[in-house]
N, C-alpha and C. Protein backbone atom coordinates (compact mmCIF):
# COMPACT_ATOMS: atom_id res chain seq x y z
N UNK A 1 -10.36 67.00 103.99
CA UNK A 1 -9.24 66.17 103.60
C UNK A 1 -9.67 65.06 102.63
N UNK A 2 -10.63 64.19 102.75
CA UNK A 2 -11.20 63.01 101.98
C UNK A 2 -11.40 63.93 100.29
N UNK A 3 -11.54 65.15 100.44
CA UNK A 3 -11.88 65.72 99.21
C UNK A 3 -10.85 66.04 97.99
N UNK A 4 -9.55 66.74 98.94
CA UNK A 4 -8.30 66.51 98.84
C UNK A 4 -7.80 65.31 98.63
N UNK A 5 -7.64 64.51 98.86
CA UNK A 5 -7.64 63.02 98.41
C UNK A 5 -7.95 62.30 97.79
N UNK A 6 -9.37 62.93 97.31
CA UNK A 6 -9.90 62.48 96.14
C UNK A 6 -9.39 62.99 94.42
N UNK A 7 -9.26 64.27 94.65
CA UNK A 7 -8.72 65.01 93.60
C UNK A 7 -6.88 64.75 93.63
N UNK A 8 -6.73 64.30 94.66
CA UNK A 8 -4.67 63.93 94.47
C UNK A 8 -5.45 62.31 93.61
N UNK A 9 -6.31 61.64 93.90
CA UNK A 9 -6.12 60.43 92.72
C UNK A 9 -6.67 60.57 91.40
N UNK A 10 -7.29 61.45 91.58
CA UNK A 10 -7.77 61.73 89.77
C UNK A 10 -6.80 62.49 88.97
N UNK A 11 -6.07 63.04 89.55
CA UNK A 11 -5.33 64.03 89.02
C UNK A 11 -3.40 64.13 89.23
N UNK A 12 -2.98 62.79 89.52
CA UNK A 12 -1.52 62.34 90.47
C UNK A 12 -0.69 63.30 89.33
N UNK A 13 -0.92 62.61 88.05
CA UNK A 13 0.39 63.17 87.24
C UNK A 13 -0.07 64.48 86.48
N UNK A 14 -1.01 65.45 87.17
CA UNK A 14 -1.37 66.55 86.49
C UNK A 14 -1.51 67.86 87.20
N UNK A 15 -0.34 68.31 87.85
CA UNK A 15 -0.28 69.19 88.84
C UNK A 15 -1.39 70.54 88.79
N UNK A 16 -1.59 71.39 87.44
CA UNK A 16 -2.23 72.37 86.79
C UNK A 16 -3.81 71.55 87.31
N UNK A 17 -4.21 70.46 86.64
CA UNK A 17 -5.81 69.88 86.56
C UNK A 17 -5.82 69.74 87.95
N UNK A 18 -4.85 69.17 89.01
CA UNK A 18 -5.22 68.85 90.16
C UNK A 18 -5.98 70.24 90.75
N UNK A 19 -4.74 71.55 90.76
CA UNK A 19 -5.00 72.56 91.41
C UNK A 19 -6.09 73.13 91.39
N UNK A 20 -6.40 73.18 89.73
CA UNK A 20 -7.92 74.06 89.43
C UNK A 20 -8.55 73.52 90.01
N UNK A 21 -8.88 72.20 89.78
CA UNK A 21 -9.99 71.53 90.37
C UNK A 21 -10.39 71.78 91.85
N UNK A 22 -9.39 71.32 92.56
CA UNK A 22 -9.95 71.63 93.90
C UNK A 22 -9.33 72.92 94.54
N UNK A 23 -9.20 74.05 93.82
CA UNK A 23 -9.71 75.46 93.90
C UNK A 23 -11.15 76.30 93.45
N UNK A 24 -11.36 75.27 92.55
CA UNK A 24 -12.66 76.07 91.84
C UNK A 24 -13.65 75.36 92.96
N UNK A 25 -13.96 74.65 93.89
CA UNK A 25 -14.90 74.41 94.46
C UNK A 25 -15.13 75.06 95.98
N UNK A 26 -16.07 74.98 96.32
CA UNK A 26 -16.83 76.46 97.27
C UNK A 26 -15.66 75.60 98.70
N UNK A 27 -15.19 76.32 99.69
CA UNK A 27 -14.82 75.95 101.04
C UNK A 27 -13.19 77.12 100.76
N UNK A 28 -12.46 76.05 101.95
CA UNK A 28 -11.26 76.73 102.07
C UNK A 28 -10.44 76.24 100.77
N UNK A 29 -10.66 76.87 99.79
CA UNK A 29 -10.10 76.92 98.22
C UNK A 29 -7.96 76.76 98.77
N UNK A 30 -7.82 78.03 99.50
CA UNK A 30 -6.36 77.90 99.41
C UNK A 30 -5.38 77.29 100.31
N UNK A 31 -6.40 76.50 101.31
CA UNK A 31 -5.89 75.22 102.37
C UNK A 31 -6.15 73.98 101.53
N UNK A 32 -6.91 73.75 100.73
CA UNK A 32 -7.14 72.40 100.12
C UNK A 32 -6.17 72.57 98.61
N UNK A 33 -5.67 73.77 98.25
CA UNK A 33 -4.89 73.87 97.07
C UNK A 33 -3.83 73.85 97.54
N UNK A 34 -3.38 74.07 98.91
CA UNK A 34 -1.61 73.93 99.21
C UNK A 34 -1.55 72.34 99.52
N UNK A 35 -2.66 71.83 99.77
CA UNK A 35 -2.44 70.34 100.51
C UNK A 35 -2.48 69.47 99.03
N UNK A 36 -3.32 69.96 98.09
CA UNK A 36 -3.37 69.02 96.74
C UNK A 36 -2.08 69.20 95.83
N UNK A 37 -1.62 70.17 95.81
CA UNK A 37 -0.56 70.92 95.21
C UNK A 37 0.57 70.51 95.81
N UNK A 38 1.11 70.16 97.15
CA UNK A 38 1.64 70.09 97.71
C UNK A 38 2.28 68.44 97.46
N UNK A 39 0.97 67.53 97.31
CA UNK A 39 1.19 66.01 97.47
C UNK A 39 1.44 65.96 95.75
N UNK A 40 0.74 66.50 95.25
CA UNK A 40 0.68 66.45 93.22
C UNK A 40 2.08 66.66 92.75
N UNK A 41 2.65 67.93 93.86
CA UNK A 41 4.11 68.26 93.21
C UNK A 41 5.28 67.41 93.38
N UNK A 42 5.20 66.80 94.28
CA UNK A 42 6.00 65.61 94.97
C UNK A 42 5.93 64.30 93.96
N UNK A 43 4.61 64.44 93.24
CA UNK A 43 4.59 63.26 92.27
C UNK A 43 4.93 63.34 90.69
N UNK A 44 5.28 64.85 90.44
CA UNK A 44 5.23 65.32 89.08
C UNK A 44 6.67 65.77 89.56
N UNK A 45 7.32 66.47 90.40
CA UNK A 45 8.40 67.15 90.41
C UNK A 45 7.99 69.25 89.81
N UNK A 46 9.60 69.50 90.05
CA UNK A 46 9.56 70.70 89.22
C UNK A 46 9.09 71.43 87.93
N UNK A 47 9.00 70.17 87.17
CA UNK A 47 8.88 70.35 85.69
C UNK A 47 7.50 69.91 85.18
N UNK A 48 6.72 69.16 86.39
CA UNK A 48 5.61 68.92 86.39
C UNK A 48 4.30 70.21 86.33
N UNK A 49 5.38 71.53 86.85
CA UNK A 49 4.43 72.43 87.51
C UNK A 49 4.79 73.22 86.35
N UNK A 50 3.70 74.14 85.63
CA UNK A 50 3.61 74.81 84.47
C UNK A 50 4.92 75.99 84.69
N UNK A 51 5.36 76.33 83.55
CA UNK A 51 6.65 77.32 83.51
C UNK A 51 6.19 78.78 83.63
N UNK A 52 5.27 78.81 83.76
CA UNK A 52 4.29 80.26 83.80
C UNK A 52 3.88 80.39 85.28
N UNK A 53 3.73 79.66 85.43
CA UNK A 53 3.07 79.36 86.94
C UNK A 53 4.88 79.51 88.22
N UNK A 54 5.70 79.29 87.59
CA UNK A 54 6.82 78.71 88.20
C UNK A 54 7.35 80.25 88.12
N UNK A 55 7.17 80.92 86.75
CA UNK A 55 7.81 82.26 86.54
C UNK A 55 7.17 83.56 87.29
N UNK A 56 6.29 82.97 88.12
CA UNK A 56 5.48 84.21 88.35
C UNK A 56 5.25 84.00 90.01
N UNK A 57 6.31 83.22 90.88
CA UNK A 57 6.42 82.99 92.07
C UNK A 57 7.31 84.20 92.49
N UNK A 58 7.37 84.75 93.76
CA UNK A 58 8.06 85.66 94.63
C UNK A 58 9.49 84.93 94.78
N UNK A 59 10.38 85.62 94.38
CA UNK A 59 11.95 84.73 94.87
C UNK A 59 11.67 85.00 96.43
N UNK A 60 12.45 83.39 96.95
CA UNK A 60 12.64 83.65 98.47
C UNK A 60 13.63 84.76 98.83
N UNK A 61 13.34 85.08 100.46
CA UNK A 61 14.24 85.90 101.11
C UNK A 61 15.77 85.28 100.71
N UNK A 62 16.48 86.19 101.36
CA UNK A 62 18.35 85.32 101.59
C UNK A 62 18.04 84.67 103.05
N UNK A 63 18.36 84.18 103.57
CA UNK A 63 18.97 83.53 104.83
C UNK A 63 19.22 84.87 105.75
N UNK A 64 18.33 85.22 106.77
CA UNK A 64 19.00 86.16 107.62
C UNK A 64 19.89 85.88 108.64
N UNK A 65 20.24 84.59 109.07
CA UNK A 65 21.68 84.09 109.80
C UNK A 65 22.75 83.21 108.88
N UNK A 66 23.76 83.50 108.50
CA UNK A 66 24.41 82.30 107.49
C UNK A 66 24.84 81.06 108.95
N UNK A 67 25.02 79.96 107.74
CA UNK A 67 24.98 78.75 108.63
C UNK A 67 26.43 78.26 108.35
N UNK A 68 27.54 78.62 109.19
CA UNK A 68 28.86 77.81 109.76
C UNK A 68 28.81 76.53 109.93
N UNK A 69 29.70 75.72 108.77
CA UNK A 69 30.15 73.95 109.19
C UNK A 69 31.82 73.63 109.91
């Protein structure tokens, strides 16, 4: 986590630099990239996160119960 934390402050407004970074280093690469990625995107938003990167996500499921108000 301290490592993760380190790379969310070098990298706040750079969602792409955050990710590589603390993916390219040796450990749990894709627990420390959902947690850096995770806090980075919250600070950049949607548009923060590359359009290539955004285009090449799995669409979610539908809702398998609909929700009655």
């Amino acid at each position: 986590m301290p490592f993760c934390l380190w790379v969310v402050a070098r990298h706040l407004r750079d969602y792409e630099e955050a990710v590589w970074e603390v993916t390219s280093e040796v450990g749990d690469s894709d627990t420390t990239g959902a947690i850096v990625g995770g806090i980075v995107a919250c600070a950049v938003g949607i548009d923060g996160i590359p359009l290539l990167w955004r285009a090449s996500t799995e669409p979610l499921p539908a809702p398998a119960v609909s929700v009655r108000r």
